[in-house]
N, C-alpha and C. Protein backbone atom coordinates (compact mmCIF):
# COMPACT_ATOMS: atom_id res chain seq x y z
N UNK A 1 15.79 -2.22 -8.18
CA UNK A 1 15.46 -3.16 -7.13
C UNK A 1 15.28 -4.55 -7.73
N UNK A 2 15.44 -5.37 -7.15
CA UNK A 2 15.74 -6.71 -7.49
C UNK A 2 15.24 -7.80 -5.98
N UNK A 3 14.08 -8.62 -6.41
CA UNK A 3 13.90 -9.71 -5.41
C UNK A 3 15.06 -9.82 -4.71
N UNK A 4 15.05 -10.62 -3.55
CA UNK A 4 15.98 -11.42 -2.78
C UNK A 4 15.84 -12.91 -3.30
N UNK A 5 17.38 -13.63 -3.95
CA UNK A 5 17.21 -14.55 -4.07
C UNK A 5 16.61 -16.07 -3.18
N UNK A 6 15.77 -16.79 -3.46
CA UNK A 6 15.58 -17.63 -2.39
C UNK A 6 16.39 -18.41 -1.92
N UNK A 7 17.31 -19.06 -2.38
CA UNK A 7 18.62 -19.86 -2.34
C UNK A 7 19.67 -18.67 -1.63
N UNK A 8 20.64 -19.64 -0.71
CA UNK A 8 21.58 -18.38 0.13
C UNK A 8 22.68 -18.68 -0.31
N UNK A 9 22.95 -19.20 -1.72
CA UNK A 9 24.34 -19.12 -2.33
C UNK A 9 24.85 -18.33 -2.74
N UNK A 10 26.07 -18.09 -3.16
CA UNK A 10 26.25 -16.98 -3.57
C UNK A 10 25.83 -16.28 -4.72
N UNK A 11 25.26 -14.89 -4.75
CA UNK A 11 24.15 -14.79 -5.76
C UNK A 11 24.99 -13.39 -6.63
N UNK A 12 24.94 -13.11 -8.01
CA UNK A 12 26.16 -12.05 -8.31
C UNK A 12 25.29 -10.67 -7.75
N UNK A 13 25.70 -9.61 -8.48
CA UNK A 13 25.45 -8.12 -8.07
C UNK A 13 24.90 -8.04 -9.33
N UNK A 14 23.92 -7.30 -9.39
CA UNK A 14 23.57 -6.47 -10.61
C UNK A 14 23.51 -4.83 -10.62
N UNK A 15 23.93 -4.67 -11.62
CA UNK A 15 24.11 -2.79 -11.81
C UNK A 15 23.31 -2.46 -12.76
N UNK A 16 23.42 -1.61 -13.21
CA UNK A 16 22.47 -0.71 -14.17
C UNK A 16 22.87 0.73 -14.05
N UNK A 17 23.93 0.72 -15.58
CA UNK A 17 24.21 2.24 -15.67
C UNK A 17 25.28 2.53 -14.83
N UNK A 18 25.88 1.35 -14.02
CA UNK A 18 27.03 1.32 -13.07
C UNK A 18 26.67 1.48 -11.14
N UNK A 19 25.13 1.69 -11.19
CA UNK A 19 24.66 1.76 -10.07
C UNK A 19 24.08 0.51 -9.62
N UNK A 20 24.94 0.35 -8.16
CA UNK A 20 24.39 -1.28 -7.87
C UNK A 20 22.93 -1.27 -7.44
N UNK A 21 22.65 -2.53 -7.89
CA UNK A 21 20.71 -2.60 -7.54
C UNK A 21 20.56 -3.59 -6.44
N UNK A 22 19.83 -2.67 -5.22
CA UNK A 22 19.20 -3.47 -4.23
C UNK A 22 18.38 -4.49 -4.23
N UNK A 23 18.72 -5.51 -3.17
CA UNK A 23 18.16 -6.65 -3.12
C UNK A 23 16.79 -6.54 -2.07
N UNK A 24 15.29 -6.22 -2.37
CA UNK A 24 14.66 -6.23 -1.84
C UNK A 24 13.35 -7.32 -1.16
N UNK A 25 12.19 -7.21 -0.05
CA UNK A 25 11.69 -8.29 -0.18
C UNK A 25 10.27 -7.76 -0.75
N UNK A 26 9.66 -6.47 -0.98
CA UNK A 26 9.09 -6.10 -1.51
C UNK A 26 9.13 -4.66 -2.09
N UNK A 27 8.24 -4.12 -3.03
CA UNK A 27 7.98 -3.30 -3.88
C UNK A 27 6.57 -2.85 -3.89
N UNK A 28 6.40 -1.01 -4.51
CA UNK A 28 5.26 -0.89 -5.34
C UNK A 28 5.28 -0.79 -6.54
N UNK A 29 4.81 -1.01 -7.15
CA UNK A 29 4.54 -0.81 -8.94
C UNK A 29 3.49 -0.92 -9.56
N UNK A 30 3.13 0.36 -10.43
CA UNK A 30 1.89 0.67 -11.14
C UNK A 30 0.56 0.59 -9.87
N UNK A 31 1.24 1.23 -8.19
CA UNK A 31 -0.06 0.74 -7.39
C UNK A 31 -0.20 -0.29 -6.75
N UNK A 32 0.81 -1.12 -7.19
CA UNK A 32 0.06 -3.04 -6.71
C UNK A 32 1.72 -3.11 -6.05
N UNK A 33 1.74 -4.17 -4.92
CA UNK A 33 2.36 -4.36 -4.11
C UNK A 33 2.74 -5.51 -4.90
N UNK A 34 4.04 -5.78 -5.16
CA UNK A 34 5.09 -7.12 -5.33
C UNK A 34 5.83 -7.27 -4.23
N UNK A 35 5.93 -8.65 -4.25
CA UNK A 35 6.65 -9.58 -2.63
C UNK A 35 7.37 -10.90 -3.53
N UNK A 36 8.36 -11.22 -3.07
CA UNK A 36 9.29 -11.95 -3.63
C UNK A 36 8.94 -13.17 -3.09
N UNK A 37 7.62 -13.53 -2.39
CA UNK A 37 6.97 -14.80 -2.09
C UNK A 37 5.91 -15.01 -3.60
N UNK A 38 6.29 -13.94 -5.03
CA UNK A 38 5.24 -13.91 -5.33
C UNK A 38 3.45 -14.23 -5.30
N UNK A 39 3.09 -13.84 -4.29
CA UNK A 39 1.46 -13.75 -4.34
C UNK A 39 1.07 -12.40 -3.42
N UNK A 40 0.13 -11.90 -3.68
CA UNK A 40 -0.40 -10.48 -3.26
C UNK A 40 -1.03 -10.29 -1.97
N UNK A 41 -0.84 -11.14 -1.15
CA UNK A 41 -1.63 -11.09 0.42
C UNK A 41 -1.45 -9.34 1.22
N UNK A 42 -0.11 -9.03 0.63
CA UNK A 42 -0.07 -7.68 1.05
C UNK A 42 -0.83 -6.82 0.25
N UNK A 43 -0.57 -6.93 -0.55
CA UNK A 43 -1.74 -5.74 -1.98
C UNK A 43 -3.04 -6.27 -1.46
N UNK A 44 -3.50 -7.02 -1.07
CA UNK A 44 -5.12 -7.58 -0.87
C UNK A 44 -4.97 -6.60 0.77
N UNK A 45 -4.15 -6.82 1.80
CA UNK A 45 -4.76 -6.35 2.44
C UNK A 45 -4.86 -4.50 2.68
N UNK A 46 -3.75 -4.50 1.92
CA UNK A 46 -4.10 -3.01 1.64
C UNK A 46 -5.51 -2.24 0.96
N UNK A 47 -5.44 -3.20 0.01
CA UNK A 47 -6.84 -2.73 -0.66
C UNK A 47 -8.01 -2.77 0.09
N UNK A 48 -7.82 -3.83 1.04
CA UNK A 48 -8.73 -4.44 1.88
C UNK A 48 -9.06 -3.10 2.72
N UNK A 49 -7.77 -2.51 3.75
CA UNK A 49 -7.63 -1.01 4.25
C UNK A 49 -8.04 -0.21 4.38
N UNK A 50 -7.85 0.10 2.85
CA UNK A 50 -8.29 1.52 1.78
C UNK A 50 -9.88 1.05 2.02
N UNK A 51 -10.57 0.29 1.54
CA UNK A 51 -12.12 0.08 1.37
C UNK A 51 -12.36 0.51 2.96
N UNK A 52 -12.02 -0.43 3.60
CA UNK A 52 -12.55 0.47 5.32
C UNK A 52 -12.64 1.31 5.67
N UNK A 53 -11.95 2.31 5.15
CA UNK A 53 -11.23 3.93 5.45
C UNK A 53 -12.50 4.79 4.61
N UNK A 54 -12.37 4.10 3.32
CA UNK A 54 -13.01 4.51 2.41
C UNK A 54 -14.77 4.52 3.07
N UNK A 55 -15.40 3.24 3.17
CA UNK A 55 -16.51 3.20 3.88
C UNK A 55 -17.06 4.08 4.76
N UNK A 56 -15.76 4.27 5.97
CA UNK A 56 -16.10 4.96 7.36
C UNK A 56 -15.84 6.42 7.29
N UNK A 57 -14.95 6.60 6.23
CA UNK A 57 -15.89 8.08 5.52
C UNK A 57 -16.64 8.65 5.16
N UNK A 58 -17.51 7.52 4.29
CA UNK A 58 -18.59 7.77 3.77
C UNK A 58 -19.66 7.97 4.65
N UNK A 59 -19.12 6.85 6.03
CA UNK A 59 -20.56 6.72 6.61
C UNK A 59 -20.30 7.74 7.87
N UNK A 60 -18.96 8.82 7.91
CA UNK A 60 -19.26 9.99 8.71
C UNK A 60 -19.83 11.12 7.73
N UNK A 61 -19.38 10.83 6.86
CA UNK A 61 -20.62 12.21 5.90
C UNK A 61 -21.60 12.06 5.80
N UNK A 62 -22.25 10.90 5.70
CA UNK A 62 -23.87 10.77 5.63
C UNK A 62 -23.95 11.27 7.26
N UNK A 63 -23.45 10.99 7.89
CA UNK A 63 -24.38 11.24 9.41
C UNK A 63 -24.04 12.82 10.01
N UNK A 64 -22.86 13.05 9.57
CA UNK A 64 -22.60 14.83 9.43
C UNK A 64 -23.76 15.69 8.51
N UNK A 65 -24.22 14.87 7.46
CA UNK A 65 -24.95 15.20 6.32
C UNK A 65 -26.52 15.64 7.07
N UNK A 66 -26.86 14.52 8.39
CA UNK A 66 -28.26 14.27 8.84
C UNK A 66 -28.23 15.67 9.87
N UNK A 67 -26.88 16.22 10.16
CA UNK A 67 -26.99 17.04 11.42
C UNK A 67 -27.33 18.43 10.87
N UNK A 68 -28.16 19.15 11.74
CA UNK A 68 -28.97 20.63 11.28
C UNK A 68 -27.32 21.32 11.43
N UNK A 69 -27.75 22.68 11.19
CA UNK A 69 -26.86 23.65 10.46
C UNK A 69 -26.05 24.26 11.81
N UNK A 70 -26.76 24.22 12.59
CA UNK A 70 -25.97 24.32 14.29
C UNK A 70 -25.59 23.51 14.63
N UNK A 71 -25.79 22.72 14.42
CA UNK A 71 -24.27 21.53 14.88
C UNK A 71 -23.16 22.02 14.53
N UNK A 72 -23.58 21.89 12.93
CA UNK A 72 -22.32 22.07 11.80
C UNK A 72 -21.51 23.27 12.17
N UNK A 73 -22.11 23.79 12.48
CA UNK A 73 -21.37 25.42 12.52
C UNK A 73 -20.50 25.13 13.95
N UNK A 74 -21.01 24.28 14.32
CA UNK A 74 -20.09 24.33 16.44
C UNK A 74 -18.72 23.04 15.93
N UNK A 75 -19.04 22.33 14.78
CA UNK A 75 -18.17 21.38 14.07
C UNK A 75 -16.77 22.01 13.32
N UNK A 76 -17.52 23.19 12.80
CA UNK A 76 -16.25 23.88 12.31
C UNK A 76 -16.03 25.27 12.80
């Protein structure tokens, strides 16, 4: 995979190993989101995401955690 050039001239092909490589506008790698605007607004808001998700999990187990054993049992 290969950025999209910013300029709309004519731009060559690149291969590798004889396989042509796509021109993309983003990527993952090692986890972290690359964008051919280089800067991370997408990786930030993902991470951003994940922490919310992450939180409002936490804060249904603590309150699953507070409920007596008959609840739980009608829960699962």
């Amino acid at each position: 995979m290969v950025f999209k050039p910013s300029q709309k001239d004519e731009f060559p092909c690149f291969t590798l190993s004889g396989v042509k490589l796509k021109f993309v506008e983003q990527f993952c790698h090692l986890g972290h989101i690359l964008c051919n605007s280089l800067n991370d607004d997408v990786d930030i808001k993902r991470e951003i995401q994940n922490l919310y998700k992450l939180m409002r999990t936490n804060m249904l187990i603590s309150r699953f955690r507070r409920c007596s054993t008959h609840i739980k049992k009608d829960f699962i």
